[in-house]
Protein backbone atom coordinates (compact mmCIF):
# COMPACT_ATOMS: atom_id res chain seq x y z
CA UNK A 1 0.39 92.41 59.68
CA UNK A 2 2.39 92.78 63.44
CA UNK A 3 5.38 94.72 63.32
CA UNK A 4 8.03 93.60 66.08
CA UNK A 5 9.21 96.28 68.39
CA UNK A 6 12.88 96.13 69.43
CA UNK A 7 13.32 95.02 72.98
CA UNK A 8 15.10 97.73 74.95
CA UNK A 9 16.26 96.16 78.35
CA UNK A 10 15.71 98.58 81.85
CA UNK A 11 19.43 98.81 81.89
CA UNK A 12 19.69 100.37 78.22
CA UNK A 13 16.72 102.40 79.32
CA UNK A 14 18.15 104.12 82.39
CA UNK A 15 21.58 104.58 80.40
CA UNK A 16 19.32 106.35 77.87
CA UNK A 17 17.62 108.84 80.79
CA UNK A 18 20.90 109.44 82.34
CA UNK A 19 22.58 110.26 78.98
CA UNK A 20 19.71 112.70 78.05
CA UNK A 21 20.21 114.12 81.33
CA UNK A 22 24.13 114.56 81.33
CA UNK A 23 23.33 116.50 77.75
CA UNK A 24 20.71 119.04 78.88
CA UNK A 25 22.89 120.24 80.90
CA UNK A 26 26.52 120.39 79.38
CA UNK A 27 28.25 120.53 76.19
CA UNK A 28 29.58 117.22 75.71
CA UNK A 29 28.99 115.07 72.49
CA UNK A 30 27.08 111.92 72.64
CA UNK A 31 29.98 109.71 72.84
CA UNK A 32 31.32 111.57 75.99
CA UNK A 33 27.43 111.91 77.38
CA UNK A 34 27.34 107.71 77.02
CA UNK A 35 30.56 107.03 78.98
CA UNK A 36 29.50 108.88 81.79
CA UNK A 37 26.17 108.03 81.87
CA UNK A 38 27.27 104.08 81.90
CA UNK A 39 29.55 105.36 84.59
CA UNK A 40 26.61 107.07 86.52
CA UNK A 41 24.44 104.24 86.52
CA UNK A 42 27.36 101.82 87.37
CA UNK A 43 28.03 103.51 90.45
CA UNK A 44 24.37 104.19 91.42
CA UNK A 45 23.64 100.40 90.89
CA UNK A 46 26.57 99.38 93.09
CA UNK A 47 26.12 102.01 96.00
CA UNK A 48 24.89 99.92 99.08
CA UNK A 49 21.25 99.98 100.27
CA UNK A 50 21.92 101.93 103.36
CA UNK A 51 23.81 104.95 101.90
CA UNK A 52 21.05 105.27 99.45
């Protein structure tokens, strides 16, 4: 018998890491820790090539 794994796409994957980071080092709940990590990786997938 397979069992199916749940597909888990690079973008839900990176939200994930930034999340876990933003809550290792505050206090905020996991709500607040997913807005701002979707915000975080918003802003570091639109920053231009050269400023990176």
């Amino acid at each position: 018998m397979t069992r199916e794994t749940p597909y888990i796409s690079r973008y839900e994957r990176r939200v994930k890491l930034a999340q876990d980071a933003v809550q290792s080092r505050t206090t905020l709940d996991d709500k607040a820790a997913f807005d701002l990590a979707v915000h975080l990786v918003h802003v570091l997938d639109t920053v231009p090539e050269k400023t990176r």
